[in-house]
N, C-alpha and C. Protein backbone atom coordinates (compact mmCIF):
# COMPACT_ATOMS: atom_id res chain seq x y z
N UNK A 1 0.84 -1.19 0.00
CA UNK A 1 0.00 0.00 0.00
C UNK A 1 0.88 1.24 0.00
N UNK A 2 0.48 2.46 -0.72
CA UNK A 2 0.85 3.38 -0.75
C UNK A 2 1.56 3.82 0.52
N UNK A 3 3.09 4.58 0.57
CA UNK A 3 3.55 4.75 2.24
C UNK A 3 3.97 6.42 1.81
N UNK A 4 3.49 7.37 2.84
CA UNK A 4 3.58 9.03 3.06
C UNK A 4 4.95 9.22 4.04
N UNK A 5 5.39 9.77 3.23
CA UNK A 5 6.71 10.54 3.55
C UNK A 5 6.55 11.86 4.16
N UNK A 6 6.60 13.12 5.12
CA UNK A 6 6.09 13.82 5.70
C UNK A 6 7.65 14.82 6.25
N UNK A 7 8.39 15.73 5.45
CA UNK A 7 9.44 15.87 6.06
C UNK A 7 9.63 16.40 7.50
N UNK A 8 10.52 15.85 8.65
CA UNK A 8 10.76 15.82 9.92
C UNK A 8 9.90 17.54 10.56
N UNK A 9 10.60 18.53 9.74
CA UNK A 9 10.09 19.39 10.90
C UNK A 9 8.77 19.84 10.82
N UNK A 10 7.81 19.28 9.78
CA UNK A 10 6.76 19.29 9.74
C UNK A 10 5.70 18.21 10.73
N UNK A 11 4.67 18.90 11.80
CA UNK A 11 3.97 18.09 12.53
C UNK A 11 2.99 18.45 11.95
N UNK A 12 1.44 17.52 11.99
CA UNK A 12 0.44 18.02 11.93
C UNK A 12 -0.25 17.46 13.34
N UNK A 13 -0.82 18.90 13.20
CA UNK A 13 -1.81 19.10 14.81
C UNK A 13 -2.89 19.60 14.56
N UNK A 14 -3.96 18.75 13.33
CA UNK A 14 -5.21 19.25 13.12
C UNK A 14 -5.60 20.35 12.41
N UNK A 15 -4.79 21.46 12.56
CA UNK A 15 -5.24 23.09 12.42
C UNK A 15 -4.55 23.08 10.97
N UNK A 16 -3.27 22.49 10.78
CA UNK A 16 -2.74 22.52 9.53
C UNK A 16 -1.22 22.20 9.59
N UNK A 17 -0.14 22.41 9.15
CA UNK A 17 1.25 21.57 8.91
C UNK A 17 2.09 22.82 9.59
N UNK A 18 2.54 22.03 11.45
CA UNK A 18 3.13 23.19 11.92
C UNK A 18 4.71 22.65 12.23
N UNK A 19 5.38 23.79 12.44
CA UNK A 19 6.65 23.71 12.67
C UNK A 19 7.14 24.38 13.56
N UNK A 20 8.28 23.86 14.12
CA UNK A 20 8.81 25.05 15.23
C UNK A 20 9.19 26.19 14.77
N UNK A 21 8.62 27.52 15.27
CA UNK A 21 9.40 28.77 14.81
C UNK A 21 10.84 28.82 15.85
N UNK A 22 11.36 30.18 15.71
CA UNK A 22 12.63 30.83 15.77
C UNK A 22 12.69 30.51 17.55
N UNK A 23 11.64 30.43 18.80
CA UNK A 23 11.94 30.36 19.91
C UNK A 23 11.31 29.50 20.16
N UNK A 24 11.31 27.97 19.06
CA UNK A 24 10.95 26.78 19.93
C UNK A 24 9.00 26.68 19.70
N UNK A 25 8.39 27.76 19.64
CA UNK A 25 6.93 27.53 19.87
C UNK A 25 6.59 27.02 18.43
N UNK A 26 5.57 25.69 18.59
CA UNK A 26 4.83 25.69 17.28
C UNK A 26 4.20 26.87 16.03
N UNK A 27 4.56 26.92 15.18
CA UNK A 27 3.74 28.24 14.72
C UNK A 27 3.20 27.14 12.72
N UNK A 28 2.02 27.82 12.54
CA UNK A 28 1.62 27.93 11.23
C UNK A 28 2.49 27.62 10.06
N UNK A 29 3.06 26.97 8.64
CA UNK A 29 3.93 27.64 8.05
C UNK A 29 3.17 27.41 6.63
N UNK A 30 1.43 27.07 6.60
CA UNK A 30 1.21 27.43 5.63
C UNK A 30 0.68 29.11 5.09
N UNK A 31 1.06 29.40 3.88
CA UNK A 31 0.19 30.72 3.71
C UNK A 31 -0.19 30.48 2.72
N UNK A 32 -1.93 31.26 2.77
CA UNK A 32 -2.59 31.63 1.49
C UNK A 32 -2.00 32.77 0.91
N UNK A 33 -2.41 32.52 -0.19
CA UNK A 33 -1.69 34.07 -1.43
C UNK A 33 -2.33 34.94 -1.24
N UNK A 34 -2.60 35.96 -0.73
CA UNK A 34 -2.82 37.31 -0.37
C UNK A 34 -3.16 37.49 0.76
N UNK A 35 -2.60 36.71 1.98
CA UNK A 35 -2.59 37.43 3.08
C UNK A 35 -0.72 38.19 3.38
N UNK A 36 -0.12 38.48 1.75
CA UNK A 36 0.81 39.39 2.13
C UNK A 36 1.17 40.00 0.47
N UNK A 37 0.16 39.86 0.27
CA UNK A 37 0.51 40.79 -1.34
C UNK A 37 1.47 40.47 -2.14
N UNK A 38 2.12 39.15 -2.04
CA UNK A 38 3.02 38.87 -2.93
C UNK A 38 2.36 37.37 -3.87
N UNK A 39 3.58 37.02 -4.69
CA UNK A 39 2.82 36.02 -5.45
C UNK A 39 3.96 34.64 -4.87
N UNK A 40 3.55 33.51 -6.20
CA UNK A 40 3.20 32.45 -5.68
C UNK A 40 4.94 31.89 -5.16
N UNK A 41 5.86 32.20 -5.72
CA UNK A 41 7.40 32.09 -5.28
C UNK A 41 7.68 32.62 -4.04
N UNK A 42 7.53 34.01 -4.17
CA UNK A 42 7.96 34.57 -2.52
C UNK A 42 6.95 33.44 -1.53
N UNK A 43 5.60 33.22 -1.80
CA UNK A 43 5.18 32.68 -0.79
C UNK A 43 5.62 31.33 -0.07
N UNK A 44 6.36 30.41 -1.83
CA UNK A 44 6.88 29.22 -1.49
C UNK A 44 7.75 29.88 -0.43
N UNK A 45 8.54 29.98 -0.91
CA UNK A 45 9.98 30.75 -0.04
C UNK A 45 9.93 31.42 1.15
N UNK A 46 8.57 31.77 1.39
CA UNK A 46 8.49 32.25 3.24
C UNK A 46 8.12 30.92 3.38
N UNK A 47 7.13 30.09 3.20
CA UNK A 47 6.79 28.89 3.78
C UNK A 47 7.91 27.87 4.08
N UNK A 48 9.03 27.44 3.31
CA UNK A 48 10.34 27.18 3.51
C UNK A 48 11.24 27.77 4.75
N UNK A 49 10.91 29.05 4.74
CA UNK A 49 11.82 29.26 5.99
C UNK A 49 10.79 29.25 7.44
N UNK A 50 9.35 29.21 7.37
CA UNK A 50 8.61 28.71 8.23
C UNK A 50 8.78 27.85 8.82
N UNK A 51 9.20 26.88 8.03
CA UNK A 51 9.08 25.33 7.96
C UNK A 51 10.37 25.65 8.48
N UNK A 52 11.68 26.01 8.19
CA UNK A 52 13.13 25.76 8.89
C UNK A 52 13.11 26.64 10.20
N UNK A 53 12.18 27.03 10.48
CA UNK A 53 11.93 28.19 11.75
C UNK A 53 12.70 29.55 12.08
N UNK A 54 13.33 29.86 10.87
CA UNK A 54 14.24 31.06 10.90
C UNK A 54 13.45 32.23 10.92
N UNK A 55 12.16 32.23 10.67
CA UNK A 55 11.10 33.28 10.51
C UNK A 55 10.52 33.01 11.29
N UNK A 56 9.58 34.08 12.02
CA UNK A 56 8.27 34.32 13.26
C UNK A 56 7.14 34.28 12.64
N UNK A 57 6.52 33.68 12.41
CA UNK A 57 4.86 33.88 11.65
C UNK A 57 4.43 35.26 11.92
N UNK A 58 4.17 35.42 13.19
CA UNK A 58 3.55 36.59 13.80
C UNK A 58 4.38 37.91 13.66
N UNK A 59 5.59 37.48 13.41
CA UNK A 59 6.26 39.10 12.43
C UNK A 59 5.72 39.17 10.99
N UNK A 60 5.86 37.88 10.76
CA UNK A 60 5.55 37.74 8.99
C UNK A 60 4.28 38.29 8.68
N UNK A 61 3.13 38.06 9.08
CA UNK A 61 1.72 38.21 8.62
C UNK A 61 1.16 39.66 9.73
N UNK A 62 2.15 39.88 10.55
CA UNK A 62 1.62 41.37 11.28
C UNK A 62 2.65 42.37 10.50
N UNK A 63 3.11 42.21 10.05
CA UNK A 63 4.06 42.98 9.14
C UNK A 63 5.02 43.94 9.86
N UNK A 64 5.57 43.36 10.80
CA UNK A 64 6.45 43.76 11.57
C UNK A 64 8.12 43.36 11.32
N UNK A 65 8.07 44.27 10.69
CA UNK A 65 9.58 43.68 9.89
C UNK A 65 10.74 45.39 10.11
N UNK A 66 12.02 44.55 10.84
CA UNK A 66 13.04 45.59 11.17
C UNK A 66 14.00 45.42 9.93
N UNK A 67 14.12 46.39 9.05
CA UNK A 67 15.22 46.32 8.59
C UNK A 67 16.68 46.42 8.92
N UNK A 68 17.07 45.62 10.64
CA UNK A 68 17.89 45.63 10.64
C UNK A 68 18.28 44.05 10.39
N UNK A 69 17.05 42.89 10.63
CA UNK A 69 17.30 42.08 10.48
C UNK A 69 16.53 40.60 9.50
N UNK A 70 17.10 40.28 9.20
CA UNK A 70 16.95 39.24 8.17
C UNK A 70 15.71 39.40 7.57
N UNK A 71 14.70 39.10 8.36
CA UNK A 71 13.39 39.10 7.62
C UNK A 71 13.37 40.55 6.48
N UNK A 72 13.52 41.62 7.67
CA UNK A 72 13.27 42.94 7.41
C UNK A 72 13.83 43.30 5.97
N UNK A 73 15.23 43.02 5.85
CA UNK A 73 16.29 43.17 4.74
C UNK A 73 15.54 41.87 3.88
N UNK A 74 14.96 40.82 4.23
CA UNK A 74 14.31 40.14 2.77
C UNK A 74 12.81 40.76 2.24
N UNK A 75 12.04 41.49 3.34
CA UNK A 75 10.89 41.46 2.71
C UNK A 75 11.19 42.95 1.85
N UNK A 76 11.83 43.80 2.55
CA UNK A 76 12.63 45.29 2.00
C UNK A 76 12.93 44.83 0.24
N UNK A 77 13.99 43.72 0.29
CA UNK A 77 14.25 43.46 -1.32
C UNK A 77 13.46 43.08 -1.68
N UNK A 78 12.08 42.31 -1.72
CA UNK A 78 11.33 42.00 -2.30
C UNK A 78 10.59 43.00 -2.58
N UNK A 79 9.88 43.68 -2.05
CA UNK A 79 9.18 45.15 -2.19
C UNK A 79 10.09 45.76 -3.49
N UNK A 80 11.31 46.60 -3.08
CA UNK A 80 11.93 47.63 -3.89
C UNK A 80 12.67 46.82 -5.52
N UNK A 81 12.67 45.30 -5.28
CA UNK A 81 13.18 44.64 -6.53
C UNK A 81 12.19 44.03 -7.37
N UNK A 82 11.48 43.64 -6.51
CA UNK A 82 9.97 42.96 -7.45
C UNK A 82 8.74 43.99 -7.48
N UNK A 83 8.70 44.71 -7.79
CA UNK A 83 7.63 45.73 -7.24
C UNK A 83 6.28 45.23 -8.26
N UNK A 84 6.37 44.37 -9.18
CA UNK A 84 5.35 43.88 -9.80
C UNK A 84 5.46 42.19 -9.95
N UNK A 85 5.62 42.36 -8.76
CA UNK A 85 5.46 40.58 -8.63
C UNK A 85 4.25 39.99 -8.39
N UNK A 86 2.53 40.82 -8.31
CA UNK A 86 1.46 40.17 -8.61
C UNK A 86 1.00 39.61 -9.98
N UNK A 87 1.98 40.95 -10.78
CA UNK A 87 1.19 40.73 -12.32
C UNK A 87 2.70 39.74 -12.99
N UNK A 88 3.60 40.18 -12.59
CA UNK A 88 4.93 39.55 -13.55
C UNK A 88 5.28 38.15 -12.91
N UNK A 89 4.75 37.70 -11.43
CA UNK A 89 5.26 36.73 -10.80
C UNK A 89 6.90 36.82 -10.96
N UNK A 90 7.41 35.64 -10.16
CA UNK A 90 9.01 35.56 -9.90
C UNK A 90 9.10 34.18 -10.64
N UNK A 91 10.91 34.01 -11.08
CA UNK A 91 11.36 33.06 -11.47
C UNK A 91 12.23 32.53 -10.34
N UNK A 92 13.00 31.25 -10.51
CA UNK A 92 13.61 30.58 -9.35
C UNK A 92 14.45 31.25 -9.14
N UNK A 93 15.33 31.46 -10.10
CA UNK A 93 16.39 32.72 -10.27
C UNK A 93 15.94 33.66 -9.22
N UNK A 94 14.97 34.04 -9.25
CA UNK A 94 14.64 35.39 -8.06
C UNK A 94 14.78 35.21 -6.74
N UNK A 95 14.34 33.73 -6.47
CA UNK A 95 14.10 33.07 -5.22
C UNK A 95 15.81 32.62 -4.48
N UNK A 96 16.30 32.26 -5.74
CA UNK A 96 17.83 31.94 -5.20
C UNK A 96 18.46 33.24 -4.62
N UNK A 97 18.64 34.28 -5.60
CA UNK A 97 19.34 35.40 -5.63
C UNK A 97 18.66 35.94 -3.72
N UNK A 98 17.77 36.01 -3.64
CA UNK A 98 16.78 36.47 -2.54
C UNK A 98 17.29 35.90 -1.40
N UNK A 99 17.55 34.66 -1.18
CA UNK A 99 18.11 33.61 -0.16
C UNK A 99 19.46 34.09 -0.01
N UNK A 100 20.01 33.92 -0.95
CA UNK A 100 21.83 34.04 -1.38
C UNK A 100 22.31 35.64 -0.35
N UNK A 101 21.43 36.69 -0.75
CA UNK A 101 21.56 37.90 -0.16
C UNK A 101 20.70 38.51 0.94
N UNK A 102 20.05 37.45 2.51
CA UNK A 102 19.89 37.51 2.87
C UNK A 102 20.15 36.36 4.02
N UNK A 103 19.33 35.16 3.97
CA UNK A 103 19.20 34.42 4.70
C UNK A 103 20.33 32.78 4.22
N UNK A 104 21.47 33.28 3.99
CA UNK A 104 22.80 32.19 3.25
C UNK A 104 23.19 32.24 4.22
N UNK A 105 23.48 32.76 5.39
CA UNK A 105 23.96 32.53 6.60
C UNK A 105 23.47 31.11 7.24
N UNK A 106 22.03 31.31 7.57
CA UNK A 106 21.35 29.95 8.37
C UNK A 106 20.65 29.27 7.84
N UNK A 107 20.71 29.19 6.64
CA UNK A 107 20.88 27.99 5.42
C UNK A 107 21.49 27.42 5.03
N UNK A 108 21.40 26.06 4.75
CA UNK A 108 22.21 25.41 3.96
C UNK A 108 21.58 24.25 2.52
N UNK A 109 21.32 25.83 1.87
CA UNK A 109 20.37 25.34 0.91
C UNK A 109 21.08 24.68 -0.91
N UNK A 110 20.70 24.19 -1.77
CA UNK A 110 20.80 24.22 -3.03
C UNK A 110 20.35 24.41 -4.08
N UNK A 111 20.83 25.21 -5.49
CA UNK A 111 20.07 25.06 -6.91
C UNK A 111 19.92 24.05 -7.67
N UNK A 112 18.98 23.98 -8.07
CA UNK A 112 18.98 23.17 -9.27
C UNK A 112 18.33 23.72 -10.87
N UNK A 113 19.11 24.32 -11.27
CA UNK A 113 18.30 25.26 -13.24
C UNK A 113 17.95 24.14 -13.97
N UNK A 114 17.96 22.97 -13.29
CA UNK A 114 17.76 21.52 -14.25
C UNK A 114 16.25 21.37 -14.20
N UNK A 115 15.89 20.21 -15.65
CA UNK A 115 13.98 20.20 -16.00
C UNK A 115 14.51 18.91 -15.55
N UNK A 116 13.34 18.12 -16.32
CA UNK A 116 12.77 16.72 -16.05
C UNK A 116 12.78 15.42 -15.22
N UNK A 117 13.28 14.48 -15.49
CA UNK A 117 13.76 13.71 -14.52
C UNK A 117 14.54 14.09 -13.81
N UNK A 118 15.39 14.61 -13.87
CA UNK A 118 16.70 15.73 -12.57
C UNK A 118 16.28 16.18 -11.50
N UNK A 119 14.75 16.81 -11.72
CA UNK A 119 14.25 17.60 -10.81
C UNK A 119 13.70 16.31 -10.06
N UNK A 120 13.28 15.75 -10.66
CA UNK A 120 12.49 14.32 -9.92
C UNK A 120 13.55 14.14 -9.03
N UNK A 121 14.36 13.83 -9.39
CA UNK A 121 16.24 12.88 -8.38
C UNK A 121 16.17 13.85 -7.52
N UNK A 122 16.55 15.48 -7.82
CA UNK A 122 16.97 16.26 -6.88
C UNK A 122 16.09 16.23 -5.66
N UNK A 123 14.58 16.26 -6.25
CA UNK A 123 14.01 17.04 -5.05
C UNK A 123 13.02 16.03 -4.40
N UNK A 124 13.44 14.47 -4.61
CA UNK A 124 13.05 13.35 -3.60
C UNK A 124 14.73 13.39 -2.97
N UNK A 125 15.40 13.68 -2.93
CA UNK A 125 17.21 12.80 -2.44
C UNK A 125 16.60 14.43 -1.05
N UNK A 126 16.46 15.62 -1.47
CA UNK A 126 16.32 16.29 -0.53
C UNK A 126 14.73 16.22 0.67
N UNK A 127 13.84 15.59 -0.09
CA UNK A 127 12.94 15.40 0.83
C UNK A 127 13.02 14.06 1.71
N UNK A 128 13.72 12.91 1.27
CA UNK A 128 13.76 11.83 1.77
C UNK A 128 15.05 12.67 3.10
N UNK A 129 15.86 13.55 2.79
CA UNK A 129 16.58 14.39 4.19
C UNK A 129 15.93 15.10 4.70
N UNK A 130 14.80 15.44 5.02
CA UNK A 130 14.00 15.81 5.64
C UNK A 130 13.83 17.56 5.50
N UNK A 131 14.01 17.51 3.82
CA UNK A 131 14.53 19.36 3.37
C UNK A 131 12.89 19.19 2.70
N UNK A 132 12.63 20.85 2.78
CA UNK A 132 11.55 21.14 2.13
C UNK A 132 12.14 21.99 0.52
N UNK A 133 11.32 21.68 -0.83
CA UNK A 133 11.87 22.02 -1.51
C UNK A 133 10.87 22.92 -2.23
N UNK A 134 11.27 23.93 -2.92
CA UNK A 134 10.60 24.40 -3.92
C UNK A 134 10.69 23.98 -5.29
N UNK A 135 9.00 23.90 -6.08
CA UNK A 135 9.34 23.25 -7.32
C UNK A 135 8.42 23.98 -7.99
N UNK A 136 9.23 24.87 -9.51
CA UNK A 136 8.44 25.21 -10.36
C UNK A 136 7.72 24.68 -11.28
N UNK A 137 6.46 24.86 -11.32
CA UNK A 137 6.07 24.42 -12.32
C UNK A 137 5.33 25.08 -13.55
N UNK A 138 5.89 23.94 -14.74
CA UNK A 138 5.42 24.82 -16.00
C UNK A 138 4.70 24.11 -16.97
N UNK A 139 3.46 24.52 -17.71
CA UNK A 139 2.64 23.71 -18.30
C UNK A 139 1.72 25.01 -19.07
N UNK A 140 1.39 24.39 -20.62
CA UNK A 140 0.98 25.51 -21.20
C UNK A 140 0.98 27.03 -21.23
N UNK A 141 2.29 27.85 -21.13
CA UNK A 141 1.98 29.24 -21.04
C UNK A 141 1.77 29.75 -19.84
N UNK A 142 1.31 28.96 -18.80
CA UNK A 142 1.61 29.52 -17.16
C UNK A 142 2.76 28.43 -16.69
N UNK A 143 3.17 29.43 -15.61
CA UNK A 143 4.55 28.86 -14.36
C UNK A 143 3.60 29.23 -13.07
N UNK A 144 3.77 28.38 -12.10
CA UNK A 144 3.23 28.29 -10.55
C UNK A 144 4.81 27.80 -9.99
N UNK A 145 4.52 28.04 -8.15
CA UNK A 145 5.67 27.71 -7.95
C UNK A 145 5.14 27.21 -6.68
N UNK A 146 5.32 26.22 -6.12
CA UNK A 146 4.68 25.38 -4.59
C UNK A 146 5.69 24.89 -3.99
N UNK A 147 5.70 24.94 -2.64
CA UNK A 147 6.32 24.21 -2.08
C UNK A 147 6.20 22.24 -1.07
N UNK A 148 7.28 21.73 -2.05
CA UNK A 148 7.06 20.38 -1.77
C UNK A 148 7.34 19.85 -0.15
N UNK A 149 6.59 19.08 0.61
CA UNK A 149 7.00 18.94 1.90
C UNK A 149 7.20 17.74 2.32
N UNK A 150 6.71 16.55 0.88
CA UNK A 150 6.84 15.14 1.49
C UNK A 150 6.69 14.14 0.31
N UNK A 151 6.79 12.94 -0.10
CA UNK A 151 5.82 12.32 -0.91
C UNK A 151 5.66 11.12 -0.69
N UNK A 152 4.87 10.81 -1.86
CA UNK A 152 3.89 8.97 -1.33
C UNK A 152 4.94 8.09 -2.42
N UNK A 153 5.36 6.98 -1.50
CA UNK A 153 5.92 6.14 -2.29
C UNK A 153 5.16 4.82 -2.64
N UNK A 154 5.19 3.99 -3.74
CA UNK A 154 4.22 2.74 -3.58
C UNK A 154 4.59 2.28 -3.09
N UNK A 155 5.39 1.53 -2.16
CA UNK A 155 5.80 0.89 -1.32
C UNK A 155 6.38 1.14 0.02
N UNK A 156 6.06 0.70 1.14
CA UNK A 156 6.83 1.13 2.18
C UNK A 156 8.16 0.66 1.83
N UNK A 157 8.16 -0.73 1.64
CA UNK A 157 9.27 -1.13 1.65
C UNK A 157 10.54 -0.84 0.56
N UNK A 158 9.83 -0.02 -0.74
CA UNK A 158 11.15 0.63 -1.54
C UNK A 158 10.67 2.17 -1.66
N UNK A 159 11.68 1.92 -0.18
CA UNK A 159 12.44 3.41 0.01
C UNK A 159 13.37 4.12 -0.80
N UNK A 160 13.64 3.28 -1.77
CA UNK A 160 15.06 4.12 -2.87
C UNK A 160 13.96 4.18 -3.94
N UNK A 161 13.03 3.61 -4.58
CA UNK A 161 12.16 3.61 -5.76
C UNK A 161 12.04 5.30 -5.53
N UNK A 162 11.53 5.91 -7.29
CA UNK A 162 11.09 6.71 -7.54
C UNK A 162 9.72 6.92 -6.69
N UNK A 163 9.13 8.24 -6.12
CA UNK A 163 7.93 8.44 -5.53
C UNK A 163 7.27 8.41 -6.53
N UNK A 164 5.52 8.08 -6.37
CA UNK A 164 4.36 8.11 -6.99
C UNK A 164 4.26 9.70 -6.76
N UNK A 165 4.14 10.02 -6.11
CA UNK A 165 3.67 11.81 -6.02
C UNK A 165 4.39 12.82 -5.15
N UNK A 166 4.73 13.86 -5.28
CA UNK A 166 5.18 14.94 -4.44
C UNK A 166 4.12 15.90 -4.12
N UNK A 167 3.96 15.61 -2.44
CA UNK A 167 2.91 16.69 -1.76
C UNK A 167 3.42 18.06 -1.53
N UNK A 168 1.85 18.69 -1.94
CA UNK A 168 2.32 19.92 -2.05
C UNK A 168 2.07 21.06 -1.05
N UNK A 169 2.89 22.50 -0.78
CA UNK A 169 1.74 23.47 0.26
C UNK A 169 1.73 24.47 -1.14
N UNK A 170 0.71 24.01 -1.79
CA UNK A 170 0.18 25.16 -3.13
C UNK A 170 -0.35 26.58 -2.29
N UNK A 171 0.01 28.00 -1.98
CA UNK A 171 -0.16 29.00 -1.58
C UNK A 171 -1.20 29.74 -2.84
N UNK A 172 -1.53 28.79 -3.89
CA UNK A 172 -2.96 29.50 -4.71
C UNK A 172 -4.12 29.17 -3.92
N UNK A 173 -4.38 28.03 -3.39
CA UNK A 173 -4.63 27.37 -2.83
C UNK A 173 -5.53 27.18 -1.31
N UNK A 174 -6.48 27.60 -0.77
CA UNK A 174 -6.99 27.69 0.30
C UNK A 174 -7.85 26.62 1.03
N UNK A 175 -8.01 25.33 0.49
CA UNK A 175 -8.11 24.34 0.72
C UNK A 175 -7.23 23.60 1.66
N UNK A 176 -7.89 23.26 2.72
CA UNK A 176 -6.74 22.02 3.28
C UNK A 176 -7.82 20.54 4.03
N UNK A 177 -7.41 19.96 3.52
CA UNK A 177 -8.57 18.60 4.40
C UNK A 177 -7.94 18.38 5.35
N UNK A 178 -7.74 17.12 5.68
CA UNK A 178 -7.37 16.02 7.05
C UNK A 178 -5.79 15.23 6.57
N UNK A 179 -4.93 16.91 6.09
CA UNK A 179 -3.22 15.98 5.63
C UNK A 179 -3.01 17.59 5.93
N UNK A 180 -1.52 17.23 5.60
CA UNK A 180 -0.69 18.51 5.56
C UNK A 180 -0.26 19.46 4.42
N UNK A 181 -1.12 18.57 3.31
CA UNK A 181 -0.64 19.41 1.65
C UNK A 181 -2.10 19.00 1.32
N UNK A 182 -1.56 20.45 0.44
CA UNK A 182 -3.30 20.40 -0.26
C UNK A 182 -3.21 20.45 -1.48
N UNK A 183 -1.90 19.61 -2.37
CA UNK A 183 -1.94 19.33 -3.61
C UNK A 183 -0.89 18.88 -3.60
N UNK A 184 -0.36 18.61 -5.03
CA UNK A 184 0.06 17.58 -5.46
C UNK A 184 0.68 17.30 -6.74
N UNK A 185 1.61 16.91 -6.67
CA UNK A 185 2.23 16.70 -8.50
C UNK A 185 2.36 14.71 -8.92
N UNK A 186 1.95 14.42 -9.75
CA UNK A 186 2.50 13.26 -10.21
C UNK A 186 3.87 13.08 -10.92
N UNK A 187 4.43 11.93 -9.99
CA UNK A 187 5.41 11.71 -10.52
C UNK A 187 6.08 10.57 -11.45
N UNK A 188 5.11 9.39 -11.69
CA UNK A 188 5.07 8.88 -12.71
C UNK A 188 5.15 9.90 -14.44
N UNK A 189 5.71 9.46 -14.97
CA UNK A 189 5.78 10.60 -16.11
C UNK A 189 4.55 10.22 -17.12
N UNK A 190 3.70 10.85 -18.11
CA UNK A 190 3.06 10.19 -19.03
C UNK A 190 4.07 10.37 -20.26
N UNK A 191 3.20 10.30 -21.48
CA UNK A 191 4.04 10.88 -22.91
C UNK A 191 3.39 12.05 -22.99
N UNK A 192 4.42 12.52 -24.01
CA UNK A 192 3.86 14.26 -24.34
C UNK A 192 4.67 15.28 -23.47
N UNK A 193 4.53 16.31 -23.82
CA UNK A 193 5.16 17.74 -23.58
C UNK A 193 5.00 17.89 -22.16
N UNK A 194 3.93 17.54 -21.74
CA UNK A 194 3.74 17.72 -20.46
C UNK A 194 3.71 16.46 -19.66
N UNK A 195 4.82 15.91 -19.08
CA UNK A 195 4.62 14.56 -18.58
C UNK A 195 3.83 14.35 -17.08
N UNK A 196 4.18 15.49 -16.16
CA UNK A 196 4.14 15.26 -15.11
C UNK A 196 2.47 15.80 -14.83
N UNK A 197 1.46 15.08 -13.99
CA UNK A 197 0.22 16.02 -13.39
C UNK A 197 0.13 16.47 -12.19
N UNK A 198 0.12 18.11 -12.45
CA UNK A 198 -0.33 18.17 -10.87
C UNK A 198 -1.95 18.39 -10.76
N UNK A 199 -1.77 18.27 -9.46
CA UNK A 199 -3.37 17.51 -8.88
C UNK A 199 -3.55 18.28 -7.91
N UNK A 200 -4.88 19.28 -8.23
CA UNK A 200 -5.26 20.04 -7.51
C UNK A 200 -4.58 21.38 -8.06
N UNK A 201 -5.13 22.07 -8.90
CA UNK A 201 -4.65 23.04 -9.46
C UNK A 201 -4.43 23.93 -8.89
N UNK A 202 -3.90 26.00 -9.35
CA UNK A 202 -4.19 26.60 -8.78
C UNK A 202 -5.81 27.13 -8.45
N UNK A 203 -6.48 28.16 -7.68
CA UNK A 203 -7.52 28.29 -7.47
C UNK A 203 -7.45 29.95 -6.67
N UNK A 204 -6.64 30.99 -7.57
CA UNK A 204 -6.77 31.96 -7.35
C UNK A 204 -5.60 32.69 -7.37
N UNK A 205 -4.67 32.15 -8.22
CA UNK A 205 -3.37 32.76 -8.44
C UNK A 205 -3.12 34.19 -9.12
C-alpha cells in the first residue's frame, strides 16, 4: 500500500502543517496568497523558511519587519526589486538570488536550473533528508511555484524507488482537508510535452 513521507520538521496538529518557529513555539507555516501581497514564489519561499523556523509567523503576517534584520532586509528586497510581482510573478532565479543575499547565513540550501527527470532525483534525495523544496512548475503558457514537503511512495518497503507523487503546500490554494498538503504533482511521467500532473490546481493565483 501506498507509504507518506512527511518531512521531519513538519507536525500536523489538526489546524494545519506546523513547525517550530525561531523560539521553539509551534507556529503555522502554511500561507494563502494574499494574506501578504506577494505572489506564488515569494510565498513558497516564506513557507520554507517557516518550515526551517528562521522566521516568526507573527512578524511575517503582522508585518512587523526591522530592517535591521533578516526578515526585514528580505521582505525590503522584495518590495523595492519585485515591485510587480502580482502581475509579472518571480522566477527561481529570483528566489535563489533572494536567499543568497539575505538568509545564506542559516541555510544550507541548493540550486537546481535543471527540467525533467533531474528535478524528480533532486528534489526526492532532498525530501527523503528531511529538506523542504521548492518546485516550479510549468505547463501551457503559465509557471506556478509550490512548495514540496513530502511524498507517497508505492511501497513502504522501496524506500530508494522513484515516488508516486510529491505533496504539495500550493499557496494559490486555500483548501486544506485532514493531511498537511493540499496538492500535489504526479510523478510517474506520461508521454507528451507535459509529462508530469499536478493535482489540484491553482484556485486563485
Amino acid at each position: 500500500m501506498p507509504d507518506i513521507h512527511i518531512i521531519e520538521p513538519i507536525s500536523w496538529e489538526g489546524g494545519g502543517p506546523v513547525a517550530k518557529g525561531p523560539g521553539g513555539r509551534p507556529q503555522q507555516v502554511f500561507l494563502h496568497q494574499g494574506e501578504l501581497d506577494r505572489a506564488c514564489g515569494v510565498y513558497s519561499l516564506l513557507m520554507a523558511l517557516l518550515v526551517w523556523g528562521v522566521v516568526d509567523r507573527d512578524d511575517l503576517v503582522g508585518h512587523v519587519y526591522d530592517r535591521r534584520e533578516r526578515l526585514g532586509k528580505f521582505m525590503e528586497k522584495v518590495r523595492t526589486l519585485f515591485s510587480g510581482l502580482i502581475v509579472e510573478g518571480t522566477q527561481i532565479d529570483d528566489l535563489r538570488d533572494l536567499v543568497a543575499e539575505t538568509f545564506h547565513t542559516r541555510l544550507d540550501w541548493e540550486y537546481w536550473p535543471y527540467n525533467g527527470t533531474s528535478v524528480r532525483r533532486f528534489a526526492h534525495a532532498h525530501l527523503a533528508q528531511g529538506r523542504p523544496v521548492i518546485l516550479g512548475l510549468r505547463a501551457h503558457g503559465s509557471a506556478h511555484a509550490v512548495l514540496a514537503i513530502g511524498y507517497e511512495s508505492g511501497d513502504a518497503a522501496a524506500s530508494a524507488a522513484p515516488p508516486r507523487r510529491f505533496l504539495l503546500l500550493d499557496p494559490s490554494r486555500s483548501e486544506r482537508g485532514p493531511s498537511p498538503w493540499n496538492a500535489s504533482v504526479r510523478t510517474i511521467a506520461d508521454r507528451g510535452r507535459w509529462p508530469y500532473r499536478f493535482e489540484g490546481g491553482p484556485s486563485g493565483a
